[in-house]
Protein backbone atom coordinates (compact mmCIF):
# COMPACT_ATOMS: atom_id res chain seq x y z
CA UNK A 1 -23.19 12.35 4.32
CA UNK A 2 -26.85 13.32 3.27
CA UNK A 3 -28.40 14.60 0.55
CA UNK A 4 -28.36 13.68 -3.52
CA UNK A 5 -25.94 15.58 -5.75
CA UNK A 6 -25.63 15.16 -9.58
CA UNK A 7 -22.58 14.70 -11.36
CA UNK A 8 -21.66 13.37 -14.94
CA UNK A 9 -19.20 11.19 -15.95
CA UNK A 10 -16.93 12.23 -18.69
CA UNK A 11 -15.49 9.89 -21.99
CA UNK A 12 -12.75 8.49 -20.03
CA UNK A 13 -15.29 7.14 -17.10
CA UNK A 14 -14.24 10.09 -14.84
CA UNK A 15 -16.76 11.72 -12.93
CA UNK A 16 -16.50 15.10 -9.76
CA UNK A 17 -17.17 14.23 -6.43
CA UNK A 18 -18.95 17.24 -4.50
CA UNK A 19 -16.24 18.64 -2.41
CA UNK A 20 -18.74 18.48 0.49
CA UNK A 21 -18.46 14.78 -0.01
CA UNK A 22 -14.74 14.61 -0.60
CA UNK A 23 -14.06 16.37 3.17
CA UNK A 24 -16.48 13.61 4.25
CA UNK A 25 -15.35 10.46 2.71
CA UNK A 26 -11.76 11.66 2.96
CA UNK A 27 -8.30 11.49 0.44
CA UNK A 28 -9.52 7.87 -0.16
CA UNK A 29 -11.85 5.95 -0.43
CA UNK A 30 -13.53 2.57 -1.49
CA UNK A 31 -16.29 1.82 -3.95
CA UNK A 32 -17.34 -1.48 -4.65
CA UNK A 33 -20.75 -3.56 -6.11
CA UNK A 34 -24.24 -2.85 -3.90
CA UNK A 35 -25.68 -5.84 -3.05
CA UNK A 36 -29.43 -5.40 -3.76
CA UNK A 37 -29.44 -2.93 -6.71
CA UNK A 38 -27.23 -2.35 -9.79
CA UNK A 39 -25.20 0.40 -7.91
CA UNK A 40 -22.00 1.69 -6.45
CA UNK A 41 -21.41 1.76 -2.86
CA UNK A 42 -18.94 4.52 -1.48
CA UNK A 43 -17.49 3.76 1.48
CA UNK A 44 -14.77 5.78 4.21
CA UNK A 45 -11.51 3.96 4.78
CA UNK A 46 -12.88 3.59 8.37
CA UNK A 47 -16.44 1.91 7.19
CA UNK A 48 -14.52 -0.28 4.93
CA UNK A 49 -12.15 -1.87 7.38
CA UNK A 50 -14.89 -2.03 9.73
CA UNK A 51 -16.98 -4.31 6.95
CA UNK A 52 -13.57 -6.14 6.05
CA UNK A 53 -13.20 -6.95 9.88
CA UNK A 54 -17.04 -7.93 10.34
CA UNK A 55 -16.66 -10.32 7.35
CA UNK A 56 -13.69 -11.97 8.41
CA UNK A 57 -15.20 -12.46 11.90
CA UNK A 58 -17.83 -14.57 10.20
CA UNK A 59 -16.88 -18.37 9.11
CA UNK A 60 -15.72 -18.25 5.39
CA UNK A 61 -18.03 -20.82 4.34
CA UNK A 62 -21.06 -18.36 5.25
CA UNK A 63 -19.09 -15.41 3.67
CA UNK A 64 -17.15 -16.91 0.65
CA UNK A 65 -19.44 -15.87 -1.65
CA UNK A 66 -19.94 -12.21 -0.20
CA UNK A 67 -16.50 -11.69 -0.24
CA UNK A 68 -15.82 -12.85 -4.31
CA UNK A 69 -18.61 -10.26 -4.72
CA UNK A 70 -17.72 -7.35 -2.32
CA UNK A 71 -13.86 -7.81 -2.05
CA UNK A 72 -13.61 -8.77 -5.95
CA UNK A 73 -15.58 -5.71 -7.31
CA UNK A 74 -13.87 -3.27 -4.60
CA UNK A 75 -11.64 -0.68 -5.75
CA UNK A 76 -9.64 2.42 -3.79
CA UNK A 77 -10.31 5.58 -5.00
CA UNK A 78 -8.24 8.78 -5.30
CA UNK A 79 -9.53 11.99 -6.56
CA UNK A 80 -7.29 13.91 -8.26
CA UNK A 81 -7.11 18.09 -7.12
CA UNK A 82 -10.43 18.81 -9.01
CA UNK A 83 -12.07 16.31 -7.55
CA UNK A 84 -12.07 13.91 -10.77
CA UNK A 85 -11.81 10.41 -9.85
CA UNK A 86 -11.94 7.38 -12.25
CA UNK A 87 -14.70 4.98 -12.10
CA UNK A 88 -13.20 1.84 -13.15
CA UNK A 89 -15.16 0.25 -16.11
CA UNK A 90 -16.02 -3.34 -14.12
CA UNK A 91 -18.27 -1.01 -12.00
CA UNK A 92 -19.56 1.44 -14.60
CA UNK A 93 -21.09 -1.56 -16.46
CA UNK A 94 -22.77 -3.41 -13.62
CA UNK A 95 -24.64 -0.57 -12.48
CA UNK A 96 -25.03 0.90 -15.98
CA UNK A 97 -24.12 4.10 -15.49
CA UNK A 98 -24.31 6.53 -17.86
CA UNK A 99 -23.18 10.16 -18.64
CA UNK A 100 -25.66 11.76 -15.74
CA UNK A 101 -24.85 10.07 -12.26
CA UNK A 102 -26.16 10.92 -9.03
CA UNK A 103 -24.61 10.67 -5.87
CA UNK A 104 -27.21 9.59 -2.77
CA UNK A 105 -25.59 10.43 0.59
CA UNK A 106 -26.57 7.24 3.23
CA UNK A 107 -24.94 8.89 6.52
CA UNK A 108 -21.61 7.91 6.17
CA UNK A 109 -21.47 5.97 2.80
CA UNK A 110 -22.99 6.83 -0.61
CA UNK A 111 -24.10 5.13 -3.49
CA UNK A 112 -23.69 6.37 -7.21
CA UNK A 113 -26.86 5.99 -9.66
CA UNK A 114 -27.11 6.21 -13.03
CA UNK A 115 -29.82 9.02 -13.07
CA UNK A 116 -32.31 7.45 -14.80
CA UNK A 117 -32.07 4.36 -12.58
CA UNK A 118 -32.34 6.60 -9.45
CA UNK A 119 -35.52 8.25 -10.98
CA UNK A 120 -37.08 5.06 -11.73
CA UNK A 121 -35.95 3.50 -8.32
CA UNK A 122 -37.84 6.10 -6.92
CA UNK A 123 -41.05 6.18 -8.96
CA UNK A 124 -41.43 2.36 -8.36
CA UNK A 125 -40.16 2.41 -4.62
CA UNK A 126 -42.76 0.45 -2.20
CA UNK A 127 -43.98 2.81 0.00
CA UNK A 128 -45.09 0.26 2.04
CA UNK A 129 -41.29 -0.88 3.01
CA UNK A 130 -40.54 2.49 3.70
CA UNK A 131 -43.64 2.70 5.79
CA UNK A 132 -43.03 -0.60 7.88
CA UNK A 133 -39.39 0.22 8.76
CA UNK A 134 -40.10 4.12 9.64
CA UNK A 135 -42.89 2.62 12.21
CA UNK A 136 -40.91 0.03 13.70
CA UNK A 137 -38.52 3.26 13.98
CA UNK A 138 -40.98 4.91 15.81
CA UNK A 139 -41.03 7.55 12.99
């Protein structure tokens, strides 16, 4: 999954996921709180379990937390045949989305954006972490 695509969300908090998108993430799906910015992480069925299995590998008491915040704000998602699918409130609100959304493709996850948090994200983006990590990438 690569690329950004744009999508609105209508009055009822439903918004179209790309059908390129759709064939990649599947019937269902799960969304749930990003950890370091006020957005929604989309995740595969597969990549979820795989998290869920990585975080109950770990000792609760070094996870606990994580999982009230990951696990408590994760939802399964269904598109309906157009491709609609119902952003539950809980999640609109913490990452303040909007009518205009954008979805950011992270090979083999997305997040949603509210646009005008995805603009600004990337106006005031460090170049300089971008930098570091591409080099230690050999990039």
């Amino acid at each position: 999954m690569r690329g950004e695509y744009k999508s609105t969300l209508d009055a009822k908090g439903r918004m179209n996921f790309p059908v390129k998108l759709r064939d990649e993430l599947g019937d269902v799906f799960m969304i749930s709180k990003t950890l370091d910015q006020h957005c929604i992480k989309v995740y595969t069925m597969e990549d979820w379990q795989a998290l869920v299995a990585k975080i109950r590998d770990l000792p609760q008491t070094k996870t606990a937390n994580l999982q009230r915040v990951l696990f408590g704000s994760a939802f399964e998602i269904e598109p309906d045949k157009q491709g609609r699918a119902l952003i539950p409130a809980p999640l609109r609100e913490y990452a303040g989305l909007d009518t205009d959304v954008v979805i950011v493709g992270l090979e083999g996850r997305a997040e949603i954006w509210d646009k005008e948090k995805w603009e600004a994200f990337n106006n005031s983006n460090s170049d300089d972490d971008v930098v570091a990590v591409a080099m230690e990438l050999g990039l």
